[in-house]
C-alpha atoms as a PDB file:
ATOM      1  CA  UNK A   1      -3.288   5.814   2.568  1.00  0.00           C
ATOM      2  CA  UNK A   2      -2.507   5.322  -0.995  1.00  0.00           C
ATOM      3  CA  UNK A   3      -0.636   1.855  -1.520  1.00  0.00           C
ATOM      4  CA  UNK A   4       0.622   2.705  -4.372  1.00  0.00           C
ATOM      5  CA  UNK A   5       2.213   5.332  -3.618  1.00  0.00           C
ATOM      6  CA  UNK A   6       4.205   4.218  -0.818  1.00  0.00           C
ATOM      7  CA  UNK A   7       5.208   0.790  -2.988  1.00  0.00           C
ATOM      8  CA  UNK A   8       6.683   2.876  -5.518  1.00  0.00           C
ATOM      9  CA  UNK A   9       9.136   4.775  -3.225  1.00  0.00           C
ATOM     10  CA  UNK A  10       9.912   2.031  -0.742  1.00  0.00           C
ATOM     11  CA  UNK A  11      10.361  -0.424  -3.683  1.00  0.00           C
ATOM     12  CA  UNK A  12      12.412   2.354  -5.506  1.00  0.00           C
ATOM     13  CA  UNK A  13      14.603   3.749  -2.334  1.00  0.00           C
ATOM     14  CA  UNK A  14      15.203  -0.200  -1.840  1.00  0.00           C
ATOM     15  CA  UNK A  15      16.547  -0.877  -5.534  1.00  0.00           C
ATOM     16  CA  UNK A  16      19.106   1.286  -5.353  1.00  0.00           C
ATOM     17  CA  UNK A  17      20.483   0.962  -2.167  1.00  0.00           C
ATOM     18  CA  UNK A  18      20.249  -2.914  -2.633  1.00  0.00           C
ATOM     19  CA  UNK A  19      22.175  -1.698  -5.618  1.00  0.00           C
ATOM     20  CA  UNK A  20      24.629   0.546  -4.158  1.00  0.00           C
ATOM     21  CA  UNK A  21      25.265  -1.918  -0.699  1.00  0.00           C
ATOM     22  CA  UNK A  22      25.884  -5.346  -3.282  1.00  0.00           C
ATOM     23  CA  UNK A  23      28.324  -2.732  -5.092  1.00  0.00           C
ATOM     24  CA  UNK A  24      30.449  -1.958  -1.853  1.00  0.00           C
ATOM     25  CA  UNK A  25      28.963  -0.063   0.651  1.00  0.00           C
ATOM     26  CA  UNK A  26      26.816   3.009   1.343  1.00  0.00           C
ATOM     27  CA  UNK A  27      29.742   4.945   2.804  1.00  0.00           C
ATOM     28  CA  UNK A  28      30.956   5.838  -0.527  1.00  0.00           C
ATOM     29  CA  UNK A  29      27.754   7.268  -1.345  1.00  0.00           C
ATOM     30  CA  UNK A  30      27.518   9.938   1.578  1.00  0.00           C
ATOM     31  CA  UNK A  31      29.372  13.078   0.388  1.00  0.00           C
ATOM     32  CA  UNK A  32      28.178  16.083   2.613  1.00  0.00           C
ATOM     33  CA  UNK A  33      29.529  18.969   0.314  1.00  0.00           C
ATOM     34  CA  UNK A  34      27.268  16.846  -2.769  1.00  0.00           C
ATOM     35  CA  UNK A  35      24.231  16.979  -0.559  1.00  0.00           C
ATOM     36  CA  UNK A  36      25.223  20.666   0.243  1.00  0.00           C
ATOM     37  CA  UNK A  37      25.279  21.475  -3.355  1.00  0.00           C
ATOM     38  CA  UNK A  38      22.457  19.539  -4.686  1.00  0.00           C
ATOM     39  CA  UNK A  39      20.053  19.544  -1.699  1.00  0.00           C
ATOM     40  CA  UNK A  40      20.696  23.282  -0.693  1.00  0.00           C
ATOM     41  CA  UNK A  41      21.054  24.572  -4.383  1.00  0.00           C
ATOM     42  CA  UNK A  42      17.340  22.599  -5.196  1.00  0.00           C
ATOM     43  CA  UNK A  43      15.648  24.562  -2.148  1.00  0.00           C
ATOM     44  CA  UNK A  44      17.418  28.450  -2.704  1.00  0.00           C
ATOM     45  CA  UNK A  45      16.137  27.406  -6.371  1.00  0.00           C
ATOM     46  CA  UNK A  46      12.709  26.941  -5.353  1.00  0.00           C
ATOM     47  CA  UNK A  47      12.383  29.524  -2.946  1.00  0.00           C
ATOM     48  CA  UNK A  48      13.804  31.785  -5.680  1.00  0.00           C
ATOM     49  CA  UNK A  49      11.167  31.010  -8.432  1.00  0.00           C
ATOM     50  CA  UNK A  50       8.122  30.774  -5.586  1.00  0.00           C
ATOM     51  CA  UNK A  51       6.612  32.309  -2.522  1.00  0.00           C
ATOM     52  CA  UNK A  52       7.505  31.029   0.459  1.00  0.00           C
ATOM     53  CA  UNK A  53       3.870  30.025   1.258  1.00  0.00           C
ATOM     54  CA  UNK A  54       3.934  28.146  -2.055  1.00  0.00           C
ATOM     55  CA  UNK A  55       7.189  26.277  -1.271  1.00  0.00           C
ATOM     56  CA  UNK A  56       5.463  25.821   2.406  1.00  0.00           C
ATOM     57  CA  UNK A  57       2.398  24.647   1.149  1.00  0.00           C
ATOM     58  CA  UNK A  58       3.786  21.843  -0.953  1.00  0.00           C
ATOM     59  CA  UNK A  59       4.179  19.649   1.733  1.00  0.00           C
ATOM     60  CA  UNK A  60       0.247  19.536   2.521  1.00  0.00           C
ATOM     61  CA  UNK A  61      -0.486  18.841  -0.364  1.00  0.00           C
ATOM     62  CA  UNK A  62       2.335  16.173  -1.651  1.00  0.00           C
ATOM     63  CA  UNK A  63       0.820  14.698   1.939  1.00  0.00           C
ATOM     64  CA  UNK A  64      -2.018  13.948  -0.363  1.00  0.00           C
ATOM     65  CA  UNK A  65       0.052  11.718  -2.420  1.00  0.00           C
ATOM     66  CA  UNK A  66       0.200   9.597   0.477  1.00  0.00           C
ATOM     67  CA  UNK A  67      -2.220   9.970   2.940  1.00  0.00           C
ATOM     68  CA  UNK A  68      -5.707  11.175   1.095  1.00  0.00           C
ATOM     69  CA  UNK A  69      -8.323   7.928   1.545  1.00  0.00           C
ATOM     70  CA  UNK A  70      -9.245   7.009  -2.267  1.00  0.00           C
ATOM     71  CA  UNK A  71     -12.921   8.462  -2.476  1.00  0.00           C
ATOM     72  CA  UNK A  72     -15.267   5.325  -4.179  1.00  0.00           C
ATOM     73  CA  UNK A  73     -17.159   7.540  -6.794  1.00  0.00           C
ATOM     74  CA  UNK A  74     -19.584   4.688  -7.063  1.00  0.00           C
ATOM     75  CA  UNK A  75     -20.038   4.857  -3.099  1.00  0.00           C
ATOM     76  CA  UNK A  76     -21.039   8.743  -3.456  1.00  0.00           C
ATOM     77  CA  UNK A  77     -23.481   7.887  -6.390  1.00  0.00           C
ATOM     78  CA  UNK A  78     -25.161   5.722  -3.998  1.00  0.00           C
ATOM     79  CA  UNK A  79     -24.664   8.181  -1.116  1.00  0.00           C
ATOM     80  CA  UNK A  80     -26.361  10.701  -3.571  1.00  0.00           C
ATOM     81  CA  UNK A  81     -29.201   8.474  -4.539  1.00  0.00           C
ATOM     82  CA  UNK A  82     -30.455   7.473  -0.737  1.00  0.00           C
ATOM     83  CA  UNK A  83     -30.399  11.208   0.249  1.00  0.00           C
ATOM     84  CA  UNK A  84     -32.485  11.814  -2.745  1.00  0.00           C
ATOM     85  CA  UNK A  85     -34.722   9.163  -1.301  1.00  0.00           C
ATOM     86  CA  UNK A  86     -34.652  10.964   1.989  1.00  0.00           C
ATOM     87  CA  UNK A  87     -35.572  14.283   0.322  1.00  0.00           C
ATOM     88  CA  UNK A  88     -38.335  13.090  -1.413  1.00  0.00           C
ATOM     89  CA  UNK A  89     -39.840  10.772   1.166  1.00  0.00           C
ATOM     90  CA  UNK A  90     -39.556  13.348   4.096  1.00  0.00           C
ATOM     91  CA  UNK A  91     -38.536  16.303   2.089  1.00  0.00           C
ATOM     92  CA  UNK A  92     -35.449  18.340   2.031  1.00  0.00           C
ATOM     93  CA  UNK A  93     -35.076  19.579   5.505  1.00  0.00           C
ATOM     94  CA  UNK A  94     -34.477  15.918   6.755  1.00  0.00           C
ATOM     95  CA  UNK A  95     -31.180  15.348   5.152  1.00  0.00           C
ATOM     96  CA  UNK A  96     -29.837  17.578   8.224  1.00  0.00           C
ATOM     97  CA  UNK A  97     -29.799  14.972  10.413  1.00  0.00           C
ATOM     98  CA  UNK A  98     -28.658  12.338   7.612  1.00  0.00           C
ATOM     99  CA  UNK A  99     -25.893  14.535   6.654  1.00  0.00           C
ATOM    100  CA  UNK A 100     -22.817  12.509   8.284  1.00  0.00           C
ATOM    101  CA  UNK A 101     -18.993  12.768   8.793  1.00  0.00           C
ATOM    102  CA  UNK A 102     -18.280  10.099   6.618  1.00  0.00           C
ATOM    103  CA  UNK A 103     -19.549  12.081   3.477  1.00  0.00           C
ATOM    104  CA  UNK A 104     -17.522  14.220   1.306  1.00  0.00           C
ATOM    105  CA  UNK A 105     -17.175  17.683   2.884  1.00  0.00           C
ATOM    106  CA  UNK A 106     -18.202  19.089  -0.950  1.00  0.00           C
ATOM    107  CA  UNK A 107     -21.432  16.872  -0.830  1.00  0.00           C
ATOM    108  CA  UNK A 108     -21.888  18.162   3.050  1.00  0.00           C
ATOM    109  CA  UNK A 109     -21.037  21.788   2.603  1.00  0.00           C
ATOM    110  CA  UNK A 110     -23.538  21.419  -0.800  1.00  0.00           C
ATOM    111  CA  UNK A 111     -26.470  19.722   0.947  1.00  0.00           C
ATOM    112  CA  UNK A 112     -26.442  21.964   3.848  1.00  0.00           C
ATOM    113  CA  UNK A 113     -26.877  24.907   1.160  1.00  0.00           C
ATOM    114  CA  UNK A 114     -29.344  23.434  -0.464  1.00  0.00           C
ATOM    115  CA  UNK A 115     -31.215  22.938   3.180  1.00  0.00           C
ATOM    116  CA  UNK A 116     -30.665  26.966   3.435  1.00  0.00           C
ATOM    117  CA  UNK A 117     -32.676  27.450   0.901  1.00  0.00           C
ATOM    118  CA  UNK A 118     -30.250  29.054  -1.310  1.00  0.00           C
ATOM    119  CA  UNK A 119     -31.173  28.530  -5.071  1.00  0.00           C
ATOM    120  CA  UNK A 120     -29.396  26.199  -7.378  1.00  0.00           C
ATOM    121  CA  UNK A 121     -27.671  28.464  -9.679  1.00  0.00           C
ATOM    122  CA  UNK A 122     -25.709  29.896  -5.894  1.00  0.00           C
ATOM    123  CA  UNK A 123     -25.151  26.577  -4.977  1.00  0.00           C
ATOM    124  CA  UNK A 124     -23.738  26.018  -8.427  1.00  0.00           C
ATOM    125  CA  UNK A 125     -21.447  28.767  -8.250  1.00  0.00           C
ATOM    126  CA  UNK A 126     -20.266  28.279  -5.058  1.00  0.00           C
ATOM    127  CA  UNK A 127     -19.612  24.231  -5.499  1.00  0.00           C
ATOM    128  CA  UNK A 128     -17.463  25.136  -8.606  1.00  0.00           C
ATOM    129  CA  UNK A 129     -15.754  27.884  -7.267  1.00  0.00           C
ATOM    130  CA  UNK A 130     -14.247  25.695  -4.466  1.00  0.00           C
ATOM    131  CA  UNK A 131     -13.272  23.063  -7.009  1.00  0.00           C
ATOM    132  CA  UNK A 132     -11.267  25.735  -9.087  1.00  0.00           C
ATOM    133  CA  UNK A 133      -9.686  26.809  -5.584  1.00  0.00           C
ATOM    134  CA  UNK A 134      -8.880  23.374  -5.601  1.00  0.00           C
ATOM    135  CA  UNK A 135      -7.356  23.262  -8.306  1.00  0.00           C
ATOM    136  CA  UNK A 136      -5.449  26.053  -8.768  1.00  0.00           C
ATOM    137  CA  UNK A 137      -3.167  24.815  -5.153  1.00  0.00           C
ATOM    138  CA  UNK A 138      -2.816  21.341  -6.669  1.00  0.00           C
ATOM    139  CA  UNK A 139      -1.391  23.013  -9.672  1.00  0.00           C
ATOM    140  CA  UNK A 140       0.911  25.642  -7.792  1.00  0.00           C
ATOM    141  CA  UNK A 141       1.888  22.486  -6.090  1.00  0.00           C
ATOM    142  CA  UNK A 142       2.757  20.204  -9.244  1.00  0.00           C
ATOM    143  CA  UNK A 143       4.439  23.424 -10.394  1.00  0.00           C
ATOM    144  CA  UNK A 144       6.985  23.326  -7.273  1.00  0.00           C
ATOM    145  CA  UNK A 145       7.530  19.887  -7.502  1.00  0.00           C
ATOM    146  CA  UNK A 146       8.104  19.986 -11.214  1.00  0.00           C
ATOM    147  CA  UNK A 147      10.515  22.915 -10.511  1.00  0.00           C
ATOM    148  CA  UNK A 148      12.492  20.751  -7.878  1.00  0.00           C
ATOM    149  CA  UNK A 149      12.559  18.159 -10.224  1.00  0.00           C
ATOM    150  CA  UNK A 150      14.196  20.421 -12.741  1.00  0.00           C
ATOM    151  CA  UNK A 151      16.796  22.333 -10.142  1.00  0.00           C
ATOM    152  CA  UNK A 152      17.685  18.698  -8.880  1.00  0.00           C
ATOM    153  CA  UNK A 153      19.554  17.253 -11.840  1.00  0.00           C
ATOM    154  CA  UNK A 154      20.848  21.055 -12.951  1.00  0.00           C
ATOM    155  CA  UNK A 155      22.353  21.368  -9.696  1.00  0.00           C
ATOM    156  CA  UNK A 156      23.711  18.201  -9.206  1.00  0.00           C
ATOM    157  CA  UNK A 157      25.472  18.777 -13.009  1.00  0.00           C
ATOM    158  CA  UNK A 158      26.944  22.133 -10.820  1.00  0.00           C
ATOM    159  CA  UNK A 159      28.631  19.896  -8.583  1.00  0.00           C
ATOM    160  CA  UNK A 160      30.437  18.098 -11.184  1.00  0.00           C
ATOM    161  CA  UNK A 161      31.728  20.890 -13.031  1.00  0.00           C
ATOM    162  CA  UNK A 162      33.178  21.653  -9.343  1.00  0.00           C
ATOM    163  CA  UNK A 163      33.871  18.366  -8.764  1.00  0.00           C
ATOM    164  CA  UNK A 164      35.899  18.161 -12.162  1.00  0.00           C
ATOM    165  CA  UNK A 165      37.711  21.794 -11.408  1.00  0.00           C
ATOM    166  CA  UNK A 166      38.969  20.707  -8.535  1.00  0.00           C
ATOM    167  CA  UNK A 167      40.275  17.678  -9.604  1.00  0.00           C
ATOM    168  CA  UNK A 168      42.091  18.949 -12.521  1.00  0.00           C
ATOM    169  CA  UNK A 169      43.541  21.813 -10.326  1.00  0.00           C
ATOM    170  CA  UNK A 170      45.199  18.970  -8.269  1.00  0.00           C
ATOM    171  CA  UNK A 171      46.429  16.166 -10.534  1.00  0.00           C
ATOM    172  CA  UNK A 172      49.955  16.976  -8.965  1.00  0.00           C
ATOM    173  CA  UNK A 173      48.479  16.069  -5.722  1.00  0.00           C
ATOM    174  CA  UNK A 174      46.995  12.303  -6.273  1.00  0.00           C
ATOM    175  CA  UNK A 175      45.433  12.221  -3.101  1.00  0.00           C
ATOM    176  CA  UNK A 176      42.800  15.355  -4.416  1.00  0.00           C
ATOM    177  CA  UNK A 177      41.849  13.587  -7.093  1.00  0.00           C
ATOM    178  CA  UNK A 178      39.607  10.785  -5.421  1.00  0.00           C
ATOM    179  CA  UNK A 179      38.083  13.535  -3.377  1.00  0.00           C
ATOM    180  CA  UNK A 180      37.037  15.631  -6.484  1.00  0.00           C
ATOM    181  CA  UNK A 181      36.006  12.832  -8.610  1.00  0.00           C
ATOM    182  CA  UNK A 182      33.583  11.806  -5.950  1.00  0.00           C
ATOM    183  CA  UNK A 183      32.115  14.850  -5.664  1.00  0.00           C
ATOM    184  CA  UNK A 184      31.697  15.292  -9.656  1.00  0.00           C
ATOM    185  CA  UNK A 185      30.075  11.796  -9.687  1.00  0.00           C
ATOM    186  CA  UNK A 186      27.475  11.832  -6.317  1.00  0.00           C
ATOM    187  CA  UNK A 187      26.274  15.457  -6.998  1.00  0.00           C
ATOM    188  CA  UNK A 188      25.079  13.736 -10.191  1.00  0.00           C
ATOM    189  CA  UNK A 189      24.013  10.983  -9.139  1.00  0.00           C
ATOM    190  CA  UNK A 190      21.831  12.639  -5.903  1.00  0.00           C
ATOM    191  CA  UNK A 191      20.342  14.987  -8.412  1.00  0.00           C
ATOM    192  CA  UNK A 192      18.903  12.395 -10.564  1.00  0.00           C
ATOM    193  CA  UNK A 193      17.701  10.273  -7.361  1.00  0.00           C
ATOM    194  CA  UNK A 194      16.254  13.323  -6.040  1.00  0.00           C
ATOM    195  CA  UNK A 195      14.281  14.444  -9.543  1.00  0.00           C
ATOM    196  CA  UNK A 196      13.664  10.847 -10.603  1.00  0.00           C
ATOM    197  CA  UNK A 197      12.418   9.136  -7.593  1.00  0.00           C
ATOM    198  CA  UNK A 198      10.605  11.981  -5.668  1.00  0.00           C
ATOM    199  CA  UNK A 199       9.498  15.478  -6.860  1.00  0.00           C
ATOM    200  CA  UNK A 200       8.722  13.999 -10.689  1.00  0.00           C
ATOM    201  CA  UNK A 201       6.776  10.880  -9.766  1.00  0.00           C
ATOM    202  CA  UNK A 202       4.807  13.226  -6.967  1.00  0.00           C
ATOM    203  CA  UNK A 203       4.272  15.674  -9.398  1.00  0.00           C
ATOM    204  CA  UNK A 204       2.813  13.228 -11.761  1.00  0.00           C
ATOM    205  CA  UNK A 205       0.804  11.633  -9.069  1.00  0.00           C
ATOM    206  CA  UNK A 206      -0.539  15.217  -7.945  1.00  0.00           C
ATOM    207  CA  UNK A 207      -1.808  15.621 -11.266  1.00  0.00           C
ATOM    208  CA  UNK A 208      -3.890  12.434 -11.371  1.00  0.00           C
ATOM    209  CA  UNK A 209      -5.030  13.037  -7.831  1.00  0.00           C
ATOM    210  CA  UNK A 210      -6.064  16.595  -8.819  1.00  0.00           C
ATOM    211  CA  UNK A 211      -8.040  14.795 -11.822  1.00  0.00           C
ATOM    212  CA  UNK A 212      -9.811  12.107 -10.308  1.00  0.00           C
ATOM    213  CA  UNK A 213     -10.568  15.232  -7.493  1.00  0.00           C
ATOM    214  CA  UNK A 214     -12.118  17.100  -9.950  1.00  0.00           C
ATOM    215  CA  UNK A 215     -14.265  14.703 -11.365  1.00  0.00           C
ATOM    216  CA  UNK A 216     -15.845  13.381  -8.842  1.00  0.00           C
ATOM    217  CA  UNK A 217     -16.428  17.182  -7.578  1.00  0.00           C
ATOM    218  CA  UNK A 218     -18.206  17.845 -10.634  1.00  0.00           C
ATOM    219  CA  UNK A 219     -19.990  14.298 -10.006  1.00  0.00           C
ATOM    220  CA  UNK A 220     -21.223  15.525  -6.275  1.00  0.00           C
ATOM    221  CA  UNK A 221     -22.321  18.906  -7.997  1.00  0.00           C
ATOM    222  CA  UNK A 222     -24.435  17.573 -10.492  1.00  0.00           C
ATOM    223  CA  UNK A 223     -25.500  15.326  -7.651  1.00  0.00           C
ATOM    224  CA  UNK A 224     -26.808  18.020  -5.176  1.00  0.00           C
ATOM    225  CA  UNK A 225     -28.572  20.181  -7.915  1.00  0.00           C
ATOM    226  CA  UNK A 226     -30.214  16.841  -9.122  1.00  0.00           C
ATOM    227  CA  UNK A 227     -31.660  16.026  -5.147  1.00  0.00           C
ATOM    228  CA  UNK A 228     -32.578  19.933  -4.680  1.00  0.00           C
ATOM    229  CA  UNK A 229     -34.316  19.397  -7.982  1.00  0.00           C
ATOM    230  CA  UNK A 230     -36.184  16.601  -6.425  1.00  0.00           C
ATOM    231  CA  UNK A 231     -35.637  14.184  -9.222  1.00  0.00           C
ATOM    232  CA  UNK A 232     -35.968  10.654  -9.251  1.00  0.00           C
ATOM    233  CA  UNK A 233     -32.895   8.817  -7.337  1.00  0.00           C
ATOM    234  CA  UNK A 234     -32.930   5.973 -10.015  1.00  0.00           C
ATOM    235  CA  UNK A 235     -32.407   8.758 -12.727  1.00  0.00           C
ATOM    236  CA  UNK A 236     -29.819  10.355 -10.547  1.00  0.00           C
ATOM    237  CA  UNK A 237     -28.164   7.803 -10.419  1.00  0.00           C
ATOM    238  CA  UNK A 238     -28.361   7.074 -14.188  1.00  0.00           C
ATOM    239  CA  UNK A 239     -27.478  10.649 -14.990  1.00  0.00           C
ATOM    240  CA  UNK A 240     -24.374  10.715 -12.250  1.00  0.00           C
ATOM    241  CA  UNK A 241     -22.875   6.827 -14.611  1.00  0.00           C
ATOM    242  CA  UNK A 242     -21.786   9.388 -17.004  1.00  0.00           C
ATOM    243  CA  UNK A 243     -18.672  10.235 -14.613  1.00  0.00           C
ATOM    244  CA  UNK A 244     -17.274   6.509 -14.048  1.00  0.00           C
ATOM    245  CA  UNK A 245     -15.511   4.771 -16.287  1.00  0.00           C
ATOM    246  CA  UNK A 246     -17.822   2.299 -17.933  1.00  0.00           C
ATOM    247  CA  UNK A 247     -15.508  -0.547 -15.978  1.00  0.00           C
ATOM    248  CA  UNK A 248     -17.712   0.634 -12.878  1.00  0.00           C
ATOM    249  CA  UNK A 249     -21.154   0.585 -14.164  1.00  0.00           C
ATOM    250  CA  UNK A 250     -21.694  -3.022 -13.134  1.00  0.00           C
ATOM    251  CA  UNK A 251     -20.517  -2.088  -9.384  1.00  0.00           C
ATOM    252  CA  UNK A 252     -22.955   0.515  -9.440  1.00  0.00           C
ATOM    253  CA  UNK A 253     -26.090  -1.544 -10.542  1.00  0.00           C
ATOM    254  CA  UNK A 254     -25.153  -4.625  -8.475  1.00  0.00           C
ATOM    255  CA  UNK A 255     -25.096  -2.300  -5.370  1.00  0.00           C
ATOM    256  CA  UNK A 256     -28.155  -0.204  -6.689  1.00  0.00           C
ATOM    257  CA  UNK A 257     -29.993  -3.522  -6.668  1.00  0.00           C
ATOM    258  CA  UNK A 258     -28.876  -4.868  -3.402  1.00  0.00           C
ATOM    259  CA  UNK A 259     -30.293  -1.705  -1.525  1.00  0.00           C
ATOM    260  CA  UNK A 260     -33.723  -1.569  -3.597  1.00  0.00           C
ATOM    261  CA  UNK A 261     -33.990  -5.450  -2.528  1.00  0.00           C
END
C-alpha cells in the first residue's frame, strides 16, 4: 500500500471537515441537487469525452495509487545479479526453478523467454512492447482523471449560475433565497473538493507511478539481455547503477557486499 498516498487524502478529507464541523456543522454542507449537479454533470462529462471501457478502467488503475507494493529497484538489481550467478554457474536452463512469485512478472515473463531460447533482439521487442502497453493505459488513465478534474470545478461553477438564477427570480419570496444561495455556494465548493483533493492529486500521482514503472522496466530489460548475454553479475550490476538515483548506490554496494561475504 502506498502510505503516502492514503496520508494525503485522509489528512486532506480530515482538514476540511475539521474545518467545516468547528464552523457549524456538516448539515449545511449536504445539498443533494449540488451533488446532483456537480457529481452527475463530472461523470456524463467523462463518459462524453471517453469510452466507457476507459472511464471503467480508471478505477484499476487509480487502485494503483493506493494499493501497488513500491518495487525496491535496488532489490531487483540484486535479484538480477544472483540469477546471473545461477546462469553462469549451472547455466541458463536452471533459473526455471529459481524463477519465483516474488519477482517482477516483467523479469519472470523475460527470463522464461530467455530459457525458450528465443534470441535477444525478440526478447527485446517483446519486453518493450509491454512497457509501452503500459504506458499508454496509465496515460488514458491520467487523461480521465485530468478530465474529471477539469469537469469538476466547471460544473460546480454551473450550479452557481443556477444557484444565483434562482435566487434572483425569488427575492420577493425571502424564504428562496437561502435555498438558492446554498446551492450557488456548495456546487462550488464540491467542485473544487472534488478536482483539488482527488482526480488532480491521482492524476499527478499516476504520472509518477507510471515513471518510476517505466524505469525500472527498462532496468529489468537491460537486466535480462545482460544474464542471457552471460555477462559478469558484478558488471551487471554496475551497468544496471545507471537507473537509480545516485542516493541509492551506497544501498546497492552495502548489500552487494553482504551477499559476496
Amino acid at each position: 500500500m502506498d502510505i503516502a498516498t492514503l496520508i494525503g487524502v485522509v489528512s486532506g478529507f480530515a482538514c476540511v471537515l475539521t474545518a467545516i464541523f468547528l464552523g457549524g456543522g456538516i448539515g449545511m454542507f449536504i445539498n443533494v441537487p449540488s451533488i446532483m449537479i456537480t457529481v452527475g454533470g463530472t461523470i456524463a462529462a467523462t463518459l462524453m469525452s471517453f469510452p466507457l471501457g476507459n472511464v471503467l478502467g480508471v478505477f484499476a488503475t487509480a487502485k494503483k495509487c493506493f494499493f501497488q507494493k513500491p518495487v525496491s529497484p535496488v532489490e531487483e538489481i540484486r535479484r538480477i545479479a544472483e540469477y546471473a550467478r545461477v546462469a553462469r554457474r549451472d547455466g541458463i536452463l536452471a533459473l526455471e526453478e529459481r524463477l519465483g512469485d516474488d519477482a517482477d512478472p516483467m523479469l519472470r515473463r523475460g527470463l522464461q523467454l530467455v530459457i525458450d531460447g528465443t534470441p535477444g533482439e525478440v526478447v527485446r521487442d517483446i519486453l518493450t512492447s509491454q512497457l509501452d502497453a503500459r504506458r499508454e493505459r496509465h496515460r488514458r488513465g491520467k487523461q480521465v482523471l485530468e478530465s474529471m478534474g477539469a469537469s469538476a470545478p466547471a460544473f460546480g461553477m454551473i450550479g452557481t449560475l443556477i444557484g444565483l438564477v434562482q435566487m434572483l427570480r425569488n427575492l420577493s419570496d425571502p424564504s428562496q433565497i437561502g435555498v438558492g444561495m446554498a446551492t450557488a455556494l456548495i456546487t462550488t465548493f464540491y467542485g473544487a473538493v472534488i478536482a483539488n483533493l482527488l482526480c488532480l492529486p491521482l492524476a499527478g500521482k499516476l504520472e509518477a507511478r507510471s515513471q518510476d514503472e517505466g524505469i525500472l522496466t527498462e532496468l529489468l530489460i537491460e537486466g535480462v539481455i545482460c544474464i542471457q548475454n552471460g555477462d559478469n553479475p558484478h558488471m551487471i550490476a554496475e551497468r544496471l547503477k545507471s537507473f537509480l538515483a545516485p542516493s541509492l548506490f551506497r544501498q546497492l554496494d552495502e548489500g552487494t557486499e553482504a551477499r559476496a561475504a
